[in-house]
Each structure stands twice: as structure tokens, then as C-alpha cells.
C-alpha atoms as a PDB file:
ATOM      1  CA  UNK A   1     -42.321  15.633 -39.810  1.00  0.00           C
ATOM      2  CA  UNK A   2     -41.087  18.929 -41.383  1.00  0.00           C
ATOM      3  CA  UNK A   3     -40.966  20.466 -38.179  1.00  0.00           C
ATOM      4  CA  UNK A   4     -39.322  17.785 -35.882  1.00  0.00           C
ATOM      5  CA  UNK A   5     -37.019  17.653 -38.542  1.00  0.00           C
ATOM      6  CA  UNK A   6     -36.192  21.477 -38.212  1.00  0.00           C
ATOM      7  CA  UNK A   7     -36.280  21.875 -34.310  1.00  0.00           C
ATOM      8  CA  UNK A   8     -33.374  18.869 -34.424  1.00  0.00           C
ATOM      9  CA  UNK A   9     -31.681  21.005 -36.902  1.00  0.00           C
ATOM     10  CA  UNK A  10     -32.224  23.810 -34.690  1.00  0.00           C
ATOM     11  CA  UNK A  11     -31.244  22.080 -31.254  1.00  0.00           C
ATOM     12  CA  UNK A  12     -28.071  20.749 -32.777  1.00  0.00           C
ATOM     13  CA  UNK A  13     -26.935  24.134 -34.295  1.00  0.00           C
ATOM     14  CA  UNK A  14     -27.030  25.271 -30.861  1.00  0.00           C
ATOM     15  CA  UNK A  15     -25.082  22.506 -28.905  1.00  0.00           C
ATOM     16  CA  UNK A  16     -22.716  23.012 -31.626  1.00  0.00           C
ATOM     17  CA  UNK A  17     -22.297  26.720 -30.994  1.00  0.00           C
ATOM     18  CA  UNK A  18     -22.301  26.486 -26.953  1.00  0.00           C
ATOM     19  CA  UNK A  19     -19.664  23.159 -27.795  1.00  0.00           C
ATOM     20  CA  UNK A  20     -17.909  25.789 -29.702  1.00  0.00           C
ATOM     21  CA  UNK A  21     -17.961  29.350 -27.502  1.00  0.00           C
ATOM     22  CA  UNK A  22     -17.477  26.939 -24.293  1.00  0.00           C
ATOM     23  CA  UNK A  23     -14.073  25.140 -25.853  1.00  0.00           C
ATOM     24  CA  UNK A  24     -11.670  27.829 -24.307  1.00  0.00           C
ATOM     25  CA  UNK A  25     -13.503  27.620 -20.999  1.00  0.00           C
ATOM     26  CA  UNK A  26     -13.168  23.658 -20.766  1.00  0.00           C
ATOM     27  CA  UNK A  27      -9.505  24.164 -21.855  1.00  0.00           C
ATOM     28  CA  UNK A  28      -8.452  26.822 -18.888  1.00  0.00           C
ATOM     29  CA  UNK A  29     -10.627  24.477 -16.584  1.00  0.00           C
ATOM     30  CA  UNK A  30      -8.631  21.572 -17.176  1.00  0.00           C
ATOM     31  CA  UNK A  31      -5.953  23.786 -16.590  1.00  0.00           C
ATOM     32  CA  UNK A  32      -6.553  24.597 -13.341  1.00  0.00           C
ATOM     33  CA  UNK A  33      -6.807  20.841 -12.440  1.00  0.00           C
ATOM     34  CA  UNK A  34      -3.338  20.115 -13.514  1.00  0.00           C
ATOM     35  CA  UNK A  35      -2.096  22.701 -11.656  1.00  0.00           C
ATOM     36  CA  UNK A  36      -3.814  21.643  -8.377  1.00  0.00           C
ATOM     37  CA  UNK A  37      -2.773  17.859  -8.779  1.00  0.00           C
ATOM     38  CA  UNK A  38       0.475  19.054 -10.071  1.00  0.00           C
ATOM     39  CA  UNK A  39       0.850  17.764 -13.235  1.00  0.00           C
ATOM     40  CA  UNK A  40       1.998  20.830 -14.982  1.00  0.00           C
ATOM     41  CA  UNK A  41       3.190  23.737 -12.796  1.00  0.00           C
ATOM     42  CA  UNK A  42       4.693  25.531 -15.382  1.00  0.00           C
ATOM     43  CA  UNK A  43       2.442  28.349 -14.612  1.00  0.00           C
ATOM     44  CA  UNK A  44       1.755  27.989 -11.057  1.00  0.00           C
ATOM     45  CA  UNK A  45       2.391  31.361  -9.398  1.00  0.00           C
ATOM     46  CA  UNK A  46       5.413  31.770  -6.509  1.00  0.00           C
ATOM     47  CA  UNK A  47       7.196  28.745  -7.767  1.00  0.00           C
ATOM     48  CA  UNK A  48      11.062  28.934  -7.343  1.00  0.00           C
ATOM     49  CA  UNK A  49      13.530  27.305  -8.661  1.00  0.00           C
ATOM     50  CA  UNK A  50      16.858  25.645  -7.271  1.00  0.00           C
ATOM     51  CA  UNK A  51      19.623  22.767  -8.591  1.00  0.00           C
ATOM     52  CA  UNK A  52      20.009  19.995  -6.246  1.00  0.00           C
ATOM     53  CA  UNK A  53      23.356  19.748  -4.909  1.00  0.00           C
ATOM     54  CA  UNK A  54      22.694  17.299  -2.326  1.00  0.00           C
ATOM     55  CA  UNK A  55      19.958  14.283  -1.260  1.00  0.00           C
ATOM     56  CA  UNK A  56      20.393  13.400   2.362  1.00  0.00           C
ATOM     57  CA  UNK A  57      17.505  11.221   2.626  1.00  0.00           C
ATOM     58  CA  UNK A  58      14.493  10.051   1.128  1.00  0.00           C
ATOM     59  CA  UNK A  59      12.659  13.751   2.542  1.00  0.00           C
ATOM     60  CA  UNK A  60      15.921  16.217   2.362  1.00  0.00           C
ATOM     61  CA  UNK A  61      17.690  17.820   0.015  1.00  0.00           C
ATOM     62  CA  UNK A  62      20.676  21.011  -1.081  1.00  0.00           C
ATOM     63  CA  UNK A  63      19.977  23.574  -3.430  1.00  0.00           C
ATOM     64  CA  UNK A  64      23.264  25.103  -5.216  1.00  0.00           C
ATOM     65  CA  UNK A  65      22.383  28.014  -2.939  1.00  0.00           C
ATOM     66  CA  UNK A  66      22.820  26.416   0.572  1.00  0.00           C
ATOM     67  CA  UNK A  67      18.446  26.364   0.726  1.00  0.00           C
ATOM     68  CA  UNK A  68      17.335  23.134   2.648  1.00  0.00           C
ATOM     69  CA  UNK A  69      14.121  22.091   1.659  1.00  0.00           C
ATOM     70  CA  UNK A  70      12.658  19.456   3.894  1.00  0.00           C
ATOM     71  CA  UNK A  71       9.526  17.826   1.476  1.00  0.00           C
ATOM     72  CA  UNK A  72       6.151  18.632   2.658  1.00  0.00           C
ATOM     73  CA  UNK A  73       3.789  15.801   3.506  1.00  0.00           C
ATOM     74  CA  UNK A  74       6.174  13.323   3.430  1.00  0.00           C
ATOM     75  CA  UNK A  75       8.067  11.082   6.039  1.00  0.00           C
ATOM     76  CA  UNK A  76      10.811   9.252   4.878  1.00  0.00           C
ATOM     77  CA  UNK A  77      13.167   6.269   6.411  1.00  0.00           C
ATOM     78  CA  UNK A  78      16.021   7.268   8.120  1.00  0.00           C
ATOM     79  CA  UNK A  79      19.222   6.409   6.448  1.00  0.00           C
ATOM     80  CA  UNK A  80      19.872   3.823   8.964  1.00  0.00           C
ATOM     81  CA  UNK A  81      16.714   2.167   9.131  1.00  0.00           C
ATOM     82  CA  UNK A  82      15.149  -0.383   7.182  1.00  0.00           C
ATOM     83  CA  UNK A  83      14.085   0.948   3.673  1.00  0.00           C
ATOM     84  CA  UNK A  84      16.212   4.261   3.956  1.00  0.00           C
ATOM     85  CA  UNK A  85      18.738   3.939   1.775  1.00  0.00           C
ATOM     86  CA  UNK A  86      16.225   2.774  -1.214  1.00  0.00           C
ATOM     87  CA  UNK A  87      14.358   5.901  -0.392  1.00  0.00           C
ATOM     88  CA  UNK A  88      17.991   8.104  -0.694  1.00  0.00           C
ATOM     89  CA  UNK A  89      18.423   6.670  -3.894  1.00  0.00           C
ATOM     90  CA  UNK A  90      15.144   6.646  -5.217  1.00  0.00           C
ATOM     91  CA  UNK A  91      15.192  10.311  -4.950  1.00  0.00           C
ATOM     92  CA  UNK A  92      18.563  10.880  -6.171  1.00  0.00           C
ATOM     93  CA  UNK A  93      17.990   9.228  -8.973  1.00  0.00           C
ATOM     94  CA  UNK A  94      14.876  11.365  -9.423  1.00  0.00           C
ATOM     95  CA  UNK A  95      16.341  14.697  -8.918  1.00  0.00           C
ATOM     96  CA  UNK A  96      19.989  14.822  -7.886  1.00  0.00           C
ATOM     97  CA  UNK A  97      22.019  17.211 -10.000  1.00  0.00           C
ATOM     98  CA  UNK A  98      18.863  18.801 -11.664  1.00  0.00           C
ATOM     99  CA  UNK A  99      17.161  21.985 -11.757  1.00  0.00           C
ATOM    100  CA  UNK A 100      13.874  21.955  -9.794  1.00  0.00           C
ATOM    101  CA  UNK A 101      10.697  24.104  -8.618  1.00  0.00           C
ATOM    102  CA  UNK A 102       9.306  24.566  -5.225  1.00  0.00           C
ATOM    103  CA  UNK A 103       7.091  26.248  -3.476  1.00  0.00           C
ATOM    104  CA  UNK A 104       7.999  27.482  -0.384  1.00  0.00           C
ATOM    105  CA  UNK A 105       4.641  26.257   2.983  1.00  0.00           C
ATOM    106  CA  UNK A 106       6.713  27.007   5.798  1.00  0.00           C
ATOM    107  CA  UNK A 107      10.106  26.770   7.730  1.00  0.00           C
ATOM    108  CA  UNK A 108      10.554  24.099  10.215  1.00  0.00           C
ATOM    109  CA  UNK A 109      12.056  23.840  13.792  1.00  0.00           C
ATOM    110  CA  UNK A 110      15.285  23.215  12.013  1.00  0.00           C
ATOM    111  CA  UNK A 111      15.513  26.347   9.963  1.00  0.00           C
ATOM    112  CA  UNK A 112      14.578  23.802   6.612  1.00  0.00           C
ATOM    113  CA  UNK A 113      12.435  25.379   3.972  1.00  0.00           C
ATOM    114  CA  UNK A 114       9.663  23.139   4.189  1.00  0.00           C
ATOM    115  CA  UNK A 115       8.172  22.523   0.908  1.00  0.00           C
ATOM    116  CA  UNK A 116       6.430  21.139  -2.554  1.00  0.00           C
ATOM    117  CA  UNK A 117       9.008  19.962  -4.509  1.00  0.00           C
ATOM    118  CA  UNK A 118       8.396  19.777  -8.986  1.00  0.00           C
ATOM    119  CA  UNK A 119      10.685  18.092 -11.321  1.00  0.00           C
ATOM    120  CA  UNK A 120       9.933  18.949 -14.749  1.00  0.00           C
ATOM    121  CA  UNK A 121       6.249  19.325 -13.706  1.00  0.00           C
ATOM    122  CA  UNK A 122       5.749  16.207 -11.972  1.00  0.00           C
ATOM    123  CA  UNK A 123       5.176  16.710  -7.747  1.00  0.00           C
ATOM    124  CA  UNK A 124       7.986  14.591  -6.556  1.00  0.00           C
ATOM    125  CA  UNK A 125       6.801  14.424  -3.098  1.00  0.00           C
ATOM    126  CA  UNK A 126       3.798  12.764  -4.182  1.00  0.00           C
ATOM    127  CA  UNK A 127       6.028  10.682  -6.319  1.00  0.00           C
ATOM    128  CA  UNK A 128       7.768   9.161  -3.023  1.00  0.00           C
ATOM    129  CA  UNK A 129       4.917   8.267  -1.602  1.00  0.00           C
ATOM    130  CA  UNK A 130       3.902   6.517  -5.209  1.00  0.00           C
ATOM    131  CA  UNK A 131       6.810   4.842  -5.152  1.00  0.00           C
ATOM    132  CA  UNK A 132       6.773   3.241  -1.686  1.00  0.00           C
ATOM    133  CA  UNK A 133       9.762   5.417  -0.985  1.00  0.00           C
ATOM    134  CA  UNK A 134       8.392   7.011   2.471  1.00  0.00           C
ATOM    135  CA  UNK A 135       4.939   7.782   4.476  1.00  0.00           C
ATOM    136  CA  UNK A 136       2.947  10.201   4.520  1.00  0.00           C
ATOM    137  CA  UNK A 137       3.282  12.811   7.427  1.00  0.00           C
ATOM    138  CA  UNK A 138      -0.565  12.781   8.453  1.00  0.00           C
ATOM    139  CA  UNK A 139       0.930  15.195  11.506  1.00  0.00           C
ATOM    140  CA  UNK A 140       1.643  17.873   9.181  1.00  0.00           C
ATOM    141  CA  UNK A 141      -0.449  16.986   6.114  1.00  0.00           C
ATOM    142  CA  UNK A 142      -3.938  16.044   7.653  1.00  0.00           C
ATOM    143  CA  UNK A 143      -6.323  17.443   4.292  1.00  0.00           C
ATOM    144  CA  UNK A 144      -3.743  16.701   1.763  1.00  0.00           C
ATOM    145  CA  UNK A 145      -5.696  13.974   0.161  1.00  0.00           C
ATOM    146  CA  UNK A 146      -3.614  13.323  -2.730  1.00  0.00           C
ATOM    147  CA  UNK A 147      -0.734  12.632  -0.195  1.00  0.00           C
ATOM    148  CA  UNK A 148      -3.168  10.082   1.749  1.00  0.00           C
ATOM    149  CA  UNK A 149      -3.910   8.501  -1.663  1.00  0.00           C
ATOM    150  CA  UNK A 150      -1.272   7.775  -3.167  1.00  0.00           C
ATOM    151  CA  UNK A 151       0.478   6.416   0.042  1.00  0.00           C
ATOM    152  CA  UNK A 152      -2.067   4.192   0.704  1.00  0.00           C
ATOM    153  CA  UNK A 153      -2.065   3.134  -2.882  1.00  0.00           C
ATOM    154  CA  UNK A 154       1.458   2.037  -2.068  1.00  0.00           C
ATOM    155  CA  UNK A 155       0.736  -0.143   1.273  1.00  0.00           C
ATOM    156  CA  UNK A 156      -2.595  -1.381  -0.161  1.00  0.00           C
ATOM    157  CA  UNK A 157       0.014  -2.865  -3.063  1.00  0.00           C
ATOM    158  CA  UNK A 158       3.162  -3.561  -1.265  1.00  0.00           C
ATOM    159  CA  UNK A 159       5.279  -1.103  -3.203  1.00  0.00           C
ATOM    160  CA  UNK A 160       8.650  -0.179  -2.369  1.00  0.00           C
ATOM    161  CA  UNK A 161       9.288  -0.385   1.130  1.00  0.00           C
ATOM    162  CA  UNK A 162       5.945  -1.526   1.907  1.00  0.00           C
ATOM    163  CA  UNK A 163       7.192  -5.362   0.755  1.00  0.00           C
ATOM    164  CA  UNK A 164       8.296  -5.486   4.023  1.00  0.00           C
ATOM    165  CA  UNK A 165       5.009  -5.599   6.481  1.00  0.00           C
ATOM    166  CA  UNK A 166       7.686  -4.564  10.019  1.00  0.00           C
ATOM    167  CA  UNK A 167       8.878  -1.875   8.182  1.00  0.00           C
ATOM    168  CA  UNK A 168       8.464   0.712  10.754  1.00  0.00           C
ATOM    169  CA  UNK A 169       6.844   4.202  10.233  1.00  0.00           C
ATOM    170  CA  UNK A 170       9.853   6.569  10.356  1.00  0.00           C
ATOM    171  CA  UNK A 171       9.148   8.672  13.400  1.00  0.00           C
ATOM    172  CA  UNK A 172       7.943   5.677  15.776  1.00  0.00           C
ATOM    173  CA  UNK A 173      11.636   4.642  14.303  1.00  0.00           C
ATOM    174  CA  UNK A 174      13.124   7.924  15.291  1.00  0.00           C
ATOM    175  CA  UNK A 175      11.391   7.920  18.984  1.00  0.00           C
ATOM    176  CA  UNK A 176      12.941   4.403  19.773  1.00  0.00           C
ATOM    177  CA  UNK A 177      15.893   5.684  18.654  1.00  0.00           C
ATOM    178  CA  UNK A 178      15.862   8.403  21.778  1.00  0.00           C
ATOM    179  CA  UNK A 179      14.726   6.426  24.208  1.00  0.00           C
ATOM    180  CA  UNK A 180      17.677   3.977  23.790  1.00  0.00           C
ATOM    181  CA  UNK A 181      20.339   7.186  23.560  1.00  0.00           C
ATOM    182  CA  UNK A 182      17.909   8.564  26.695  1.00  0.00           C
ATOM    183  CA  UNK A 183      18.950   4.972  28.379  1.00  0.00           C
ATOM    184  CA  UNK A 184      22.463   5.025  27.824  1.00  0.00           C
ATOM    185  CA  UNK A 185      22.891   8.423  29.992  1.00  0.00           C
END
């Protein structure tokens, strides 16, 4: 009995100094997961950092100097379709007139910065898609997971603009559009 009673003793002594040495480890682990989900970028590496001067849509935005950043993975209405205007406002009343991070993926056709876009740690263009406030731009986005999630999370639960079940994916919306300017010519 004595000895059971000591190689318990013994085992938990042991857990409790691996528990102990292995603390710091779990804590820079978890770390790293926020970062990647983008819960706190605070010390994500090439991050920059702009004001937003300007929302143009649900997917575009101003910083104070003159950068374009055109949100990565995302797809949102056009103003003048159904569901962009909530989308505009939904991010301006995210982000408009505040300081921001991004990090730069690429440049588009258009000479946009195309990007990841952080408010106060929080990855707004995952945020959009959360909110039912655009799609998700498979195209351009294909193993972004999180992006697939969370906008299927919103048409799974008819959020935002996904109340609406003819609400029309933005760049089927944007093709129609050019076939009827293509007609008038």
C-alpha cells in the first residue's frame, strides 16, 4: 500500500512539473493560433497601418494616404444591387474614420492593394462575410477556409443579405450588368 501510495506521489510530482515547465510553451502556442485566425494581430509581422478616409462599397476602401485596398477573399454587392448599400454601411460603420492594419497579398488588375484588413485585432474581412455583408470570392480565395466558413455560416442562417434567397452573387450581378451595356451598343 506504502508503495502505490508513493509511486502516485511520485507520478503526480511529475505531471505537476511538466504542467509547470510546459505553461510558457502552451501560452506562445495559443499564440500562434490567434494570430492565424486573426484574433489578435498585434504582433503579426509586415502589418501596416492606414486611417480610412473613404468606404466605397462593402469590399473597398481609402486610406488617408490615397492606398486602395480592395479586401481579400471577399465579394461584396455592388452599390446598386440588392444588399449593397447594407454592405457600404455595415463596413463604414465598422471602420470608417479609424486607424486600421493590413497586410498587403497582392495588387489587382486595377492597381488596388489587395488585402487582409484588422480593426483593433479583429479580421474585418472575415467579419463581412459573418455578417451576411458579402460572399466569399472562392475565385481568388479557394484554401481560405475560414473565409468558406464563416460565409456559409451566414447563408446556412439567413444573415444579412442572405434573408433574401434571389439575392444574386455579386459578380454573376456584375456580368449581367455588361451584357445589357454590351446590348445597348
Amino acid at each position: 500500500m506504502k508503495k502505490t501510495f508513493n509511486l502516485k506521489k511520485t507520478l503526480l510530482t511529475i505531471l505537476l512539473g511538466v504542467s509547470l515547465i510546459s505553461c510558457g510553451k502552451k501560452q506562445n502556442f495559443f499564440e500562434k493560433i490567434k494570430n492565424e485566425t486573426g484574433i489578435k494581430m498585434e504582433q503579426k509581422q509586415n502589418l501596416k497601418t492606414g486611417h480610412v478616409i473613404k468606404v466605397y462599397d462593402g469590399d473597398t476602401i481609402t486610406l488617408e494616404d490615397k492606398t486602395r485596398i480592395r479586401f481579400y477573399g471577399i465579394d461584396a454587392p455592388e452599390l446598386k444591387q440588392k444588399g449593397g448599400k447594407f454592405s457600404q454601411e455595415n463596413l463604414y460603420n465598422k471602420i470608417y474614420n479609424k486607424k486600421i492594419q493590413y497586410e498587403v497579398i497582392s495588387v489587382d488588375r486595377y492597381g488596388r492593394t489587395v488585402a487582409k484588413v484588422y480593426y483593433k485585432g479583429e479580421y474585418i474581412n472575415k467579419y463581412m462575410l459573418e455578417s451576411g455583408s458579402a460572399w466569399w470570392y472562392e475565385e481568388y480565395s479557394k484554401n481560405d477556409k475560414d473565409l468558406e466558413n464563416a460565409f456559409e455560416n451566414a447563408k446556412k442562417n439567413r444573415i444579412g443579405i442572405f434573408k433574401d434567397y434571389n439575392i444574386k452573387n455579386p459578380s454573376e450581378y456584375r456580368r449581367e450588368m455588361k451584357e445589357i451595356r454590351n446590348k445597348k451598343f
